[in-house]
ModelCIF file with pLDDT and N, C-alpha, C, O atoms, coordinates in Angstrom:
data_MODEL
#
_entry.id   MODEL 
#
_entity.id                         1 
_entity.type                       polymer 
_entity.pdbx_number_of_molecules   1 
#
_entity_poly.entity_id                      1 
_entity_poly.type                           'polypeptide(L)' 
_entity_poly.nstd_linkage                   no 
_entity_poly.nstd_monomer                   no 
_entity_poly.pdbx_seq_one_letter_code       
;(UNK)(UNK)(UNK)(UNK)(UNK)(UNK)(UNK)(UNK)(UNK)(UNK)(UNK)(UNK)(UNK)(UNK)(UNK)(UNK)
(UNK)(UNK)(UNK)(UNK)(UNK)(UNK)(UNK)(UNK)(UNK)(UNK)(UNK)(UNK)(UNK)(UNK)(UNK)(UNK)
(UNK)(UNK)(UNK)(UNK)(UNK)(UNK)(UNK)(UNK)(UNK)(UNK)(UNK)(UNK)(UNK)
;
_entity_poly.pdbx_seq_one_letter_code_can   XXXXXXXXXXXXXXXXXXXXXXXXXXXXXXXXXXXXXXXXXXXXX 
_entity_poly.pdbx_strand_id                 A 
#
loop_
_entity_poly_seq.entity_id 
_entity_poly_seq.num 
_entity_poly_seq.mon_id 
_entity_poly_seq.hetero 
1 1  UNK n 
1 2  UNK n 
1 3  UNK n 
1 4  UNK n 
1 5  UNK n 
1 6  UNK n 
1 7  UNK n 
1 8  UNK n 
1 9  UNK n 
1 10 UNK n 
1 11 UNK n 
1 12 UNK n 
1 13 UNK n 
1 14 UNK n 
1 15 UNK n 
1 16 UNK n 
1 17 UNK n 
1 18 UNK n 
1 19 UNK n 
1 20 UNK n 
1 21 UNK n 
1 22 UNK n 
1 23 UNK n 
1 24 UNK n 
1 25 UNK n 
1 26 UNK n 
1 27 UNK n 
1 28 UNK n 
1 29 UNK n 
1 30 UNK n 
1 31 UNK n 
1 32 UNK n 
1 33 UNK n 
1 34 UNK n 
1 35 UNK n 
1 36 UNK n 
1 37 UNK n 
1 38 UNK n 
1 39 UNK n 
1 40 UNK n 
1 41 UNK n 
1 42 UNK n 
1 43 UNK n 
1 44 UNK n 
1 45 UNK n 
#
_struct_asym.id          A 
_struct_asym.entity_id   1 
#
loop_
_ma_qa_metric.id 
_ma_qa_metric.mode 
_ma_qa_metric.name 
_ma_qa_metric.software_group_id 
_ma_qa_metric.type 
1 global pLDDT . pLDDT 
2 local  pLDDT . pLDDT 
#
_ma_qa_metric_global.metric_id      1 
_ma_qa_metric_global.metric_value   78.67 
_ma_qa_metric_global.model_id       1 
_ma_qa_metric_global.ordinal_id     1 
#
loop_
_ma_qa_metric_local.label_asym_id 
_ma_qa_metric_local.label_comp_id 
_ma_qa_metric_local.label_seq_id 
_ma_qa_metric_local.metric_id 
_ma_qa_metric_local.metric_value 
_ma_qa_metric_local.model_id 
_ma_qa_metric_local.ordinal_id 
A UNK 1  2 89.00 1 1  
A UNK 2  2 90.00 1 2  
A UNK 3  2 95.00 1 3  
A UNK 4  2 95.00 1 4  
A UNK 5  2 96.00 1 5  
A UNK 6  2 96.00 1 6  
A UNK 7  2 95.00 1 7  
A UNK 8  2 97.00 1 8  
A UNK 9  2 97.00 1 9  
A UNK 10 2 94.00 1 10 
A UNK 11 2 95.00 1 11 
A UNK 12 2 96.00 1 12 
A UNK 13 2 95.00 1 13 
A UNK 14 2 91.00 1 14 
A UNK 15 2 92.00 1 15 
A UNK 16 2 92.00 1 16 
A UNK 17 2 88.00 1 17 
A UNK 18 2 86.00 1 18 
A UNK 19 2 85.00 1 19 
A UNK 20 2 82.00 1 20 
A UNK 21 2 78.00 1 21 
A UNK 22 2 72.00 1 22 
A UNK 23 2 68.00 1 23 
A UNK 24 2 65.00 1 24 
A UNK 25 2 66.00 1 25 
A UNK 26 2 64.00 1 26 
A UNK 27 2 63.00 1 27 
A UNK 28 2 62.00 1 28 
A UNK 29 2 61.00 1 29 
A UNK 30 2 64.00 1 30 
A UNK 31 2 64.00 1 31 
A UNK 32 2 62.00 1 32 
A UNK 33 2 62.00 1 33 
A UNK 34 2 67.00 1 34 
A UNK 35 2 66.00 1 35 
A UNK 36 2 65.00 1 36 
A UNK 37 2 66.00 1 37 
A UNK 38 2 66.00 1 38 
A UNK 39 2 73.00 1 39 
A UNK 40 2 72.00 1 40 
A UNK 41 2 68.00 1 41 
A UNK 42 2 71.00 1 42 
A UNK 43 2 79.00 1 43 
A UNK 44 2 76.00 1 44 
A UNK 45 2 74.00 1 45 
#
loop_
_atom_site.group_PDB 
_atom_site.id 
_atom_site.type_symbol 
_atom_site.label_atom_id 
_atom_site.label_alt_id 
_atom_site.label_comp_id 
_atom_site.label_asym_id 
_atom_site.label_entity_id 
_atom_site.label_seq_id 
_atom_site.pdbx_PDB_ins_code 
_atom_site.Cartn_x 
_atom_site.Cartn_y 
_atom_site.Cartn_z 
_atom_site.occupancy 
_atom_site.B_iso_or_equiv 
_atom_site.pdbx_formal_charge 
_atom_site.auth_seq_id 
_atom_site.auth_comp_id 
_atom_site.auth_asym_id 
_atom_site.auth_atom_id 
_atom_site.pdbx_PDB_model_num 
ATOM 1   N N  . UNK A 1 1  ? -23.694 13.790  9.055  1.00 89.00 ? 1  UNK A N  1 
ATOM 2   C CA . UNK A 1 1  ? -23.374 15.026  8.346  1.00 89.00 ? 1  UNK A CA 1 
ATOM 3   C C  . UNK A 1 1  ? -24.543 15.499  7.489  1.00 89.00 ? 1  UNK A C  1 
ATOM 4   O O  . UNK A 1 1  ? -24.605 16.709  7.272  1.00 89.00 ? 1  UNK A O  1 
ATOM 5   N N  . UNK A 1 2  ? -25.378 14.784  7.027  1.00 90.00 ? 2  UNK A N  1 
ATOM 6   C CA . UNK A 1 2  ? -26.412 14.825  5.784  1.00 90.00 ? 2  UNK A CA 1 
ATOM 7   C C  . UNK A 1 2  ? -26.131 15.960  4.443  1.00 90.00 ? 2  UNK A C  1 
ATOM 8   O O  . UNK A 1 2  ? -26.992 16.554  3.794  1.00 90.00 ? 2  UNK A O  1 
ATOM 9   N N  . UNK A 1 3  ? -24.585 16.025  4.286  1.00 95.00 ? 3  UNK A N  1 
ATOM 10  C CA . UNK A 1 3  ? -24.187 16.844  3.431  1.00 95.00 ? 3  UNK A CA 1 
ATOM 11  C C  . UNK A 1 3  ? -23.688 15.568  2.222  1.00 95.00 ? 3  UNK A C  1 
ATOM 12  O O  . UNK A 1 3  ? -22.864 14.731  2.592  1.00 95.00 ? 3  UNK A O  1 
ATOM 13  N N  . UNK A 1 4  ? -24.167 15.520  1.010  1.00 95.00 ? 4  UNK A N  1 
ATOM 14  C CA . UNK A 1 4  ? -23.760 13.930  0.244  1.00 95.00 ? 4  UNK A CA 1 
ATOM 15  C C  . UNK A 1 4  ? -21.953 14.300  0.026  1.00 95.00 ? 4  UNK A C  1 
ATOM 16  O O  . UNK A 1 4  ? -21.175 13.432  0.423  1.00 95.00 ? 4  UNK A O  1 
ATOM 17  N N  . UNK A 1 5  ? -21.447 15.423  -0.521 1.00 96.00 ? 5  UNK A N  1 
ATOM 18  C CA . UNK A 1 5  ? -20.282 16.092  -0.748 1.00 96.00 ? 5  UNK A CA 1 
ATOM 19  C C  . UNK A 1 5  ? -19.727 15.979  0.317  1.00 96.00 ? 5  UNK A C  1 
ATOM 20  O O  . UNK A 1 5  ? -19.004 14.997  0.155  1.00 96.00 ? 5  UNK A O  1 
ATOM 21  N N  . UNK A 1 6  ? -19.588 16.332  1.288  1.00 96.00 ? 6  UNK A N  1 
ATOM 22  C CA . UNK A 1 6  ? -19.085 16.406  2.906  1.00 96.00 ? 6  UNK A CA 1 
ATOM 23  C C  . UNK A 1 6  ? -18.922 14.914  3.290  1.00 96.00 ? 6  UNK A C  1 
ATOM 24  O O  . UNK A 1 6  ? -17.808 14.544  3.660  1.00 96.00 ? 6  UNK A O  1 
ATOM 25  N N  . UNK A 1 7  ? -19.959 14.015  3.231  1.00 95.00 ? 7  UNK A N  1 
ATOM 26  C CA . UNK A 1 7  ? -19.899 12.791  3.469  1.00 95.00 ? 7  UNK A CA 1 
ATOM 27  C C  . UNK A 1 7  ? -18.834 12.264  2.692  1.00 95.00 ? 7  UNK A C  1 
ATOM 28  O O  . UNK A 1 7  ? -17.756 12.236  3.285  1.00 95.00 ? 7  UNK A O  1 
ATOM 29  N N  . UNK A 1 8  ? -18.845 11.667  1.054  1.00 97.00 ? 8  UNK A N  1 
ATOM 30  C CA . UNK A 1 8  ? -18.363 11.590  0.501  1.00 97.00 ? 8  UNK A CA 1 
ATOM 31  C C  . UNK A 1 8  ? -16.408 11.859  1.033  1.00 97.00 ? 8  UNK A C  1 
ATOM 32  O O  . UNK A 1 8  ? -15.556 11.013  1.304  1.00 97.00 ? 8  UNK A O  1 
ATOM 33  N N  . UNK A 1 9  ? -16.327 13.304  0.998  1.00 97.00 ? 9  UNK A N  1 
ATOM 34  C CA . UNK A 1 9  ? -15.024 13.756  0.948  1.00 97.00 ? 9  UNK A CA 1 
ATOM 35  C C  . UNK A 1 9  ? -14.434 12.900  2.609  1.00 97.00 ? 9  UNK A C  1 
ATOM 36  O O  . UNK A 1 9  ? -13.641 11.959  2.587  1.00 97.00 ? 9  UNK A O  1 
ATOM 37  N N  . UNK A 1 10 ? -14.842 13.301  3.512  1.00 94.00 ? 10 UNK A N  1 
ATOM 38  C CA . UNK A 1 10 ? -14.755 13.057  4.635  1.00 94.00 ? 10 UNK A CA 1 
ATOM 39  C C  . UNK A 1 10 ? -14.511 11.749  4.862  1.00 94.00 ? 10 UNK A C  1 
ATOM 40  O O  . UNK A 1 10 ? -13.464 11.549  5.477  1.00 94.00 ? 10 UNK A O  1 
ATOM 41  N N  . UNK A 1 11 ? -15.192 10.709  4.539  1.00 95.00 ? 11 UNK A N  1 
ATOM 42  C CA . UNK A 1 11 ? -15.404 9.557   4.358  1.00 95.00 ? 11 UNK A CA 1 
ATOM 43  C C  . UNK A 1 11 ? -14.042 8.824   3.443  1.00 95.00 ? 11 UNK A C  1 
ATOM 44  O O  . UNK A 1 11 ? -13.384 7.890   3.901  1.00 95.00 ? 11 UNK A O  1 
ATOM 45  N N  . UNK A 1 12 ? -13.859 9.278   2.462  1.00 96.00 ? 12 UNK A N  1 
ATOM 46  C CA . UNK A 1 12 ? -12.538 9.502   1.737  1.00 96.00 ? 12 UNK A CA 1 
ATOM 47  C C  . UNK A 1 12 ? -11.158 9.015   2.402  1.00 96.00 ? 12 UNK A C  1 
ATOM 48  O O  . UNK A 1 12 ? -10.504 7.978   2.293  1.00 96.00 ? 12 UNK A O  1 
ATOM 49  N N  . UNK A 1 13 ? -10.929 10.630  3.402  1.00 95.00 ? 13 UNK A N  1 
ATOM 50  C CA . UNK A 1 13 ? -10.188 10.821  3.682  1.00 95.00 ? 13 UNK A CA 1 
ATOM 51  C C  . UNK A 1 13 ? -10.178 9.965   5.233  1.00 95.00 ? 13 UNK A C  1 
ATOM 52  O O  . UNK A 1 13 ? -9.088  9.514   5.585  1.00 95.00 ? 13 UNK A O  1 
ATOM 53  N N  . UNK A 1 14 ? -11.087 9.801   5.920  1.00 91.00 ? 14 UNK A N  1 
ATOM 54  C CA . UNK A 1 14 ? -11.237 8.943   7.348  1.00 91.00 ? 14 UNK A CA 1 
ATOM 55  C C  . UNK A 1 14 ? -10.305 7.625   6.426  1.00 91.00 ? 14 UNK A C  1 
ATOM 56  O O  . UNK A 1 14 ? -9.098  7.470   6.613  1.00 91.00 ? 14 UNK A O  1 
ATOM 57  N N  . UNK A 1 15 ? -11.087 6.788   5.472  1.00 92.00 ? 15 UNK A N  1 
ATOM 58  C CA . UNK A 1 15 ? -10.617 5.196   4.796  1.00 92.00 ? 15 UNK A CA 1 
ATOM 59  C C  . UNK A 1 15 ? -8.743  5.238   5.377  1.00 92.00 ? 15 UNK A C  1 
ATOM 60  O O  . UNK A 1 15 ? -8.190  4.266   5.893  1.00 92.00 ? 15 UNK A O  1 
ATOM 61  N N  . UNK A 1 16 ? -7.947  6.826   5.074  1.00 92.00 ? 16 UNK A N  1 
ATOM 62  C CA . UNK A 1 16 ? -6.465  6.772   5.111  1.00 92.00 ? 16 UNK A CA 1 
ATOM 63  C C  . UNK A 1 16 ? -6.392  7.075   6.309  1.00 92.00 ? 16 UNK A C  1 
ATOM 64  O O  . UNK A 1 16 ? -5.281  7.570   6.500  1.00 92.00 ? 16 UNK A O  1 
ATOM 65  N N  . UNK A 1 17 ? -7.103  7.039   7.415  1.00 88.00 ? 17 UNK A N  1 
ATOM 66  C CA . UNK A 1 17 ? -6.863  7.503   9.010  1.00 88.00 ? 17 UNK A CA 1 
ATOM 67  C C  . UNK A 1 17 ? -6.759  6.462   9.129  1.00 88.00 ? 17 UNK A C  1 
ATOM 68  O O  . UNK A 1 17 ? -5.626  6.024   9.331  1.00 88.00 ? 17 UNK A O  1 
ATOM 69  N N  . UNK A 1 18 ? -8.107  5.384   9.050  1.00 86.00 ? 18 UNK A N  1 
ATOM 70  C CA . UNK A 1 18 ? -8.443  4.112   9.668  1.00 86.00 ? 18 UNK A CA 1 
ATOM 71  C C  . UNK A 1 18 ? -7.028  3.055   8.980  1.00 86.00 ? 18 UNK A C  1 
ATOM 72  O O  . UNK A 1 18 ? -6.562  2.045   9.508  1.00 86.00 ? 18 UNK A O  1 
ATOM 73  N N  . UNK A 1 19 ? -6.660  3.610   7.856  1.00 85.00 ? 19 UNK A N  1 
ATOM 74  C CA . UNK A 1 19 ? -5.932  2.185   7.216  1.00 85.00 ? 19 UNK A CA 1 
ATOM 75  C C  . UNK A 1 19 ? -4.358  2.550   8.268  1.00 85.00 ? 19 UNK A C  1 
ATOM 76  O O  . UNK A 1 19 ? -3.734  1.646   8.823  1.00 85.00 ? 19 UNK A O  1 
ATOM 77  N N  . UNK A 1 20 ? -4.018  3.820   8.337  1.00 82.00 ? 20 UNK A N  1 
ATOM 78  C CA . UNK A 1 20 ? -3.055  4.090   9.187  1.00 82.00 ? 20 UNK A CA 1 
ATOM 79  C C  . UNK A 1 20 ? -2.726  3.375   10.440 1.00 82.00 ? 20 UNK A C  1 
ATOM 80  O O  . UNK A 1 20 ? -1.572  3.048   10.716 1.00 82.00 ? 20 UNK A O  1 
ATOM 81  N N  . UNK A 1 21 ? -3.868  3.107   11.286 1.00 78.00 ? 21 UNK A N  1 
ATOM 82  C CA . UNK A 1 21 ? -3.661  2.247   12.614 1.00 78.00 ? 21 UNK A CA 1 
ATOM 83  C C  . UNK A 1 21 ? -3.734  0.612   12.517 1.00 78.00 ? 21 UNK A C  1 
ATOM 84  O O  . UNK A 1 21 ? -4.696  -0.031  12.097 1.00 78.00 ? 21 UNK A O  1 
ATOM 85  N N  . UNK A 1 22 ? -2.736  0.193   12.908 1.00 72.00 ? 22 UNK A N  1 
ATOM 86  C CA . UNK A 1 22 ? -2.124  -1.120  12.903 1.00 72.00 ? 22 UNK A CA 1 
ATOM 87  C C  . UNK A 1 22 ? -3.936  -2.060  12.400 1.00 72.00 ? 22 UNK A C  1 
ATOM 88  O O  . UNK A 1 22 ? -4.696  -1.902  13.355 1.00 72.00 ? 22 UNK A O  1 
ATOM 89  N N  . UNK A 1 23 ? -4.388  -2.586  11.657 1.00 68.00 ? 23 UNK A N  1 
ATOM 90  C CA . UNK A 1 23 ? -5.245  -3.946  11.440 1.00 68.00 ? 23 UNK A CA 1 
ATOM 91  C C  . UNK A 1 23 ? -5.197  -4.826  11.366 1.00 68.00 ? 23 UNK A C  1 
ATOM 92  O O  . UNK A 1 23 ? -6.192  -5.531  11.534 1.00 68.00 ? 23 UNK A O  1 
ATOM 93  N N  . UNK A 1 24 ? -3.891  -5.358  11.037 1.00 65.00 ? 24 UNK A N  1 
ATOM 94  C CA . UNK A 1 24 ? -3.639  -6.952  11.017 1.00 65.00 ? 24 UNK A CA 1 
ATOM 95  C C  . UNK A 1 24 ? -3.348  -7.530  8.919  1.00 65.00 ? 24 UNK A C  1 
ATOM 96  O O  . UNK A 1 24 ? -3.118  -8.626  8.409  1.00 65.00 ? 24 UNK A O  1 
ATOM 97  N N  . UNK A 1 25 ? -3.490  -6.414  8.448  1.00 66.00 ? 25 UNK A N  1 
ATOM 98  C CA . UNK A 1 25 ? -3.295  -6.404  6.923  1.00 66.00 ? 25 UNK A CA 1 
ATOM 99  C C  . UNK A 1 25 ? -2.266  -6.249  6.468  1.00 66.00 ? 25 UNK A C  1 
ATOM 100 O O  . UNK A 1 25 ? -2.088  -6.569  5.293  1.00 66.00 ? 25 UNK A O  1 
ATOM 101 N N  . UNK A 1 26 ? -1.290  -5.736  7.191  1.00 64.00 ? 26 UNK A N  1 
ATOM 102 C CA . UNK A 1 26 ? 0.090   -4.957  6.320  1.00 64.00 ? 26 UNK A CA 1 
ATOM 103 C C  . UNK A 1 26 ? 0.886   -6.508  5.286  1.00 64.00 ? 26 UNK A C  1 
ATOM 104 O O  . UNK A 1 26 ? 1.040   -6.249  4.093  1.00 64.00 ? 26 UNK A O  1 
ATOM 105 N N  . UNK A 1 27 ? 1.226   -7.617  5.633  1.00 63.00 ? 27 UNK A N  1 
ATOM 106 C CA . UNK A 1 27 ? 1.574   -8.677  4.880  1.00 63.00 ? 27 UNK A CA 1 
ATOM 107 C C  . UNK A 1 27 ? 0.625   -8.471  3.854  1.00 63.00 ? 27 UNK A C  1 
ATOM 108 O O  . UNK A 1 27 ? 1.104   -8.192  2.755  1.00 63.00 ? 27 UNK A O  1 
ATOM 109 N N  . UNK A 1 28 ? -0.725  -8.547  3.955  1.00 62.00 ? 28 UNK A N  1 
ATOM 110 C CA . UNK A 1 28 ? -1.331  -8.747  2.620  1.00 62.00 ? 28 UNK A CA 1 
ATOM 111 C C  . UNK A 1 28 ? -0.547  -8.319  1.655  1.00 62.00 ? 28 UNK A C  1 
ATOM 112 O O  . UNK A 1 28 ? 0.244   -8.972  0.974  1.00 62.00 ? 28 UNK A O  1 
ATOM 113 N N  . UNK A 1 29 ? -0.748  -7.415  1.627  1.00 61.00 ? 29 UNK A N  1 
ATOM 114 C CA . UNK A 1 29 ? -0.484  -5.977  0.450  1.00 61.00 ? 29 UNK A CA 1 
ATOM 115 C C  . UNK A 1 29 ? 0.583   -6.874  -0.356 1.00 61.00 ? 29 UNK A C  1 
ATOM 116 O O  . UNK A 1 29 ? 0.521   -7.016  -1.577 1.00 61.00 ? 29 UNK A O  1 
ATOM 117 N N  . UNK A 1 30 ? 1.841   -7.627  0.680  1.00 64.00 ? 30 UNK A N  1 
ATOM 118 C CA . UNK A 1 30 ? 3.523   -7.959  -0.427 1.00 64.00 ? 30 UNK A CA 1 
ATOM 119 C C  . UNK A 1 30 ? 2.708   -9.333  -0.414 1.00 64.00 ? 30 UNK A C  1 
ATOM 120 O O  . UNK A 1 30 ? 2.879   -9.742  -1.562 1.00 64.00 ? 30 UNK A O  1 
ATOM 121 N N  . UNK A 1 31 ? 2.087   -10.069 0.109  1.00 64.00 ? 31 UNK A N  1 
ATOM 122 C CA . UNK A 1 31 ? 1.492   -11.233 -0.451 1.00 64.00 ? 31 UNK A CA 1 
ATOM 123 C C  . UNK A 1 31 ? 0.544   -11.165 -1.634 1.00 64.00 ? 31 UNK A C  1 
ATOM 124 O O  . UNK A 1 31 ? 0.735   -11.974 -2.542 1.00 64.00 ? 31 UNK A O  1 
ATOM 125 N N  . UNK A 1 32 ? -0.531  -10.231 -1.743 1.00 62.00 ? 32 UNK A N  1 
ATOM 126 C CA . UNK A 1 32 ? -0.532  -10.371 -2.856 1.00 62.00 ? 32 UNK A CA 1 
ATOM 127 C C  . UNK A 1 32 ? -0.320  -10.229 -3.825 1.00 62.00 ? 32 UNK A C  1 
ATOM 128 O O  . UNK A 1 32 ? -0.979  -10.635 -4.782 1.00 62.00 ? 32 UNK A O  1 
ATOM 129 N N  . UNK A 1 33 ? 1.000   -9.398  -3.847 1.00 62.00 ? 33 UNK A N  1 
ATOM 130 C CA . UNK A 1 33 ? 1.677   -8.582  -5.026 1.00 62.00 ? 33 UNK A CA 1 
ATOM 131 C C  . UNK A 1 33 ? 3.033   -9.939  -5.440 1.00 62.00 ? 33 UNK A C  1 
ATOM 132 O O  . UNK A 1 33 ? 3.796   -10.111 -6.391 1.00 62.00 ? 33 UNK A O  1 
ATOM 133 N N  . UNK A 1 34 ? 2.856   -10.415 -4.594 1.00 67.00 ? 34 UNK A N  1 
ATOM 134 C CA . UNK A 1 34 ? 4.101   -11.702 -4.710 1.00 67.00 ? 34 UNK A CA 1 
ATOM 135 C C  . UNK A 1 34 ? 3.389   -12.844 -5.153 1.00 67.00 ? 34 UNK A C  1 
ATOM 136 O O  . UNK A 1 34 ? 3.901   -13.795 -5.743 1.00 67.00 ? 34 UNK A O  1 
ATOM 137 N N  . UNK A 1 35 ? 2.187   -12.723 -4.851 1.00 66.00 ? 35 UNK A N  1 
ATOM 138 C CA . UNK A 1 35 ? 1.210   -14.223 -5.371 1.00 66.00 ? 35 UNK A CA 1 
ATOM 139 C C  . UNK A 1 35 ? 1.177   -15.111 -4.201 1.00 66.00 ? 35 UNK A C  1 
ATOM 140 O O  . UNK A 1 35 ? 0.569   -16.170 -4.363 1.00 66.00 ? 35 UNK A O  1 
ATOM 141 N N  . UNK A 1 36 ? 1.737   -14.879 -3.001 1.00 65.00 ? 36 UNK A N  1 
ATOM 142 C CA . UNK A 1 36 ? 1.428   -15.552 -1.871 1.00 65.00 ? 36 UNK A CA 1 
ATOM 143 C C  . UNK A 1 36 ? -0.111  -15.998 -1.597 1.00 65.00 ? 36 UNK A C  1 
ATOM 144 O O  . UNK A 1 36 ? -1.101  -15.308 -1.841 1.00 65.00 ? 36 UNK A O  1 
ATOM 145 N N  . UNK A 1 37 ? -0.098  -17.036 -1.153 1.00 66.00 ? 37 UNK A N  1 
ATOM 146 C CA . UNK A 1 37 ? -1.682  -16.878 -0.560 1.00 66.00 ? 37 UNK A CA 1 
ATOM 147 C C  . UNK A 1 37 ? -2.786  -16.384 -0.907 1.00 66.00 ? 37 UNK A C  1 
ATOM 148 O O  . UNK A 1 37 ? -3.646  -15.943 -0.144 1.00 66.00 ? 37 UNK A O  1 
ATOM 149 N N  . UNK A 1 38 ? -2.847  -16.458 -2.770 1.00 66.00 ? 38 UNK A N  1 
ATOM 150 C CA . UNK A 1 38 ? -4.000  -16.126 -2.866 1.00 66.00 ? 38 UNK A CA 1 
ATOM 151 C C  . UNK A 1 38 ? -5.289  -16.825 -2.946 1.00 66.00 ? 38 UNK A C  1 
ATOM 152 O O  . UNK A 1 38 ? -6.054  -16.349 -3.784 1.00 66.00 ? 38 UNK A O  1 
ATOM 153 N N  . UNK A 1 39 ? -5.673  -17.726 -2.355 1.00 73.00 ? 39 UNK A N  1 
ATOM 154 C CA . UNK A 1 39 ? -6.862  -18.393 -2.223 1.00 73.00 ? 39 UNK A CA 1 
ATOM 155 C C  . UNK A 1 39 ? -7.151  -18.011 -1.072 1.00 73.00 ? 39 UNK A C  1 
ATOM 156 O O  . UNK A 1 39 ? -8.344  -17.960 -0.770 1.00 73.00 ? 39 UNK A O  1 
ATOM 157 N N  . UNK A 1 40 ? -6.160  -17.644 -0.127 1.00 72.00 ? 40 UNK A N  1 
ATOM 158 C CA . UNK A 1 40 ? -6.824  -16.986 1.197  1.00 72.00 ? 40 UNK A CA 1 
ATOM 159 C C  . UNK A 1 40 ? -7.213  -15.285 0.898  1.00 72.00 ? 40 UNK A C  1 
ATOM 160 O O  . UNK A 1 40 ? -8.356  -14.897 1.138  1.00 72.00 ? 40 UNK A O  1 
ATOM 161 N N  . UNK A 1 41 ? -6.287  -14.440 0.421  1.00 68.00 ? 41 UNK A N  1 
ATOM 162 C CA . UNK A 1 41 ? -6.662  -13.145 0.435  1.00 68.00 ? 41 UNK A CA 1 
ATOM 163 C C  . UNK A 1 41 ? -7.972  -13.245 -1.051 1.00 68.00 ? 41 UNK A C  1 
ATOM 164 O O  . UNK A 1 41 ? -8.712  -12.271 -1.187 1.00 68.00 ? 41 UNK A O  1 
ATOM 165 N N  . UNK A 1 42 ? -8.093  -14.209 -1.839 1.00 71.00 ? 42 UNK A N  1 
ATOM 166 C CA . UNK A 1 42 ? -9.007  -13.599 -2.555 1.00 71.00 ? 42 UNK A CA 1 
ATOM 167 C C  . UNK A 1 42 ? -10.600 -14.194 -1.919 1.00 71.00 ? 42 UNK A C  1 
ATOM 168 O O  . UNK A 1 42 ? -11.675 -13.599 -1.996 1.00 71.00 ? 42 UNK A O  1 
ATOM 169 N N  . UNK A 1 43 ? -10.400 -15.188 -1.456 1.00 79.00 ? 43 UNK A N  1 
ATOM 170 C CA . UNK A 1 43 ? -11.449 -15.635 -0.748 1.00 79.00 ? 43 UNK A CA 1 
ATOM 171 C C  . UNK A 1 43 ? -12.152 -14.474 0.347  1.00 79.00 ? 43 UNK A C  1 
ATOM 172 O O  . UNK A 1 43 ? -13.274 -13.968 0.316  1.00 79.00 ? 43 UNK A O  1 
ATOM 173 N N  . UNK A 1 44 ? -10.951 -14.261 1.375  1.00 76.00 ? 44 UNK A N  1 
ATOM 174 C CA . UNK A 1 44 ? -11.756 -12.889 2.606  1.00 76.00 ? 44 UNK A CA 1 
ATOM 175 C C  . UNK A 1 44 ? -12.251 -11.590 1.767  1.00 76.00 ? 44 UNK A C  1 
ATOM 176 O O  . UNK A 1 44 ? -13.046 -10.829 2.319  1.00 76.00 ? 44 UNK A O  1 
ATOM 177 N N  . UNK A 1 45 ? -11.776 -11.298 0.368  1.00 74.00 ? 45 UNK A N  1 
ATOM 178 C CA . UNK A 1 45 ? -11.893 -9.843  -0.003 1.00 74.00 ? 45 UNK A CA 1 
ATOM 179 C C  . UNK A 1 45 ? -13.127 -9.937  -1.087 1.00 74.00 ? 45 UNK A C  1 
ATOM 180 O O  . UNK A 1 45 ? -13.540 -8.918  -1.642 1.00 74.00 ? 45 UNK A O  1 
#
């Protein structure tokens, strides 16, 4: 794009496209809000 604003915004908004399609993360999120497993999720992040 070589627009820094355009990039930026764009870039933004792609992060909620990409998080939308299945990755293999969705447990995280209630694990670590539950305290599950955190030596594993704080270790990968």
């Amino acid at each position: 794009i070589n627009q820094a604003y355009w990039s930026f915004f764009l870039s933004f908004i792609l992060h909620f496209i990409m998080d939308a399609i299945p990755h293999g993360d969705r447990g995280h999120i209630d694990e670590f809000a539950s305290g599950k497993r955190l030596k594993f999720l704080f270790s990968t992040r």
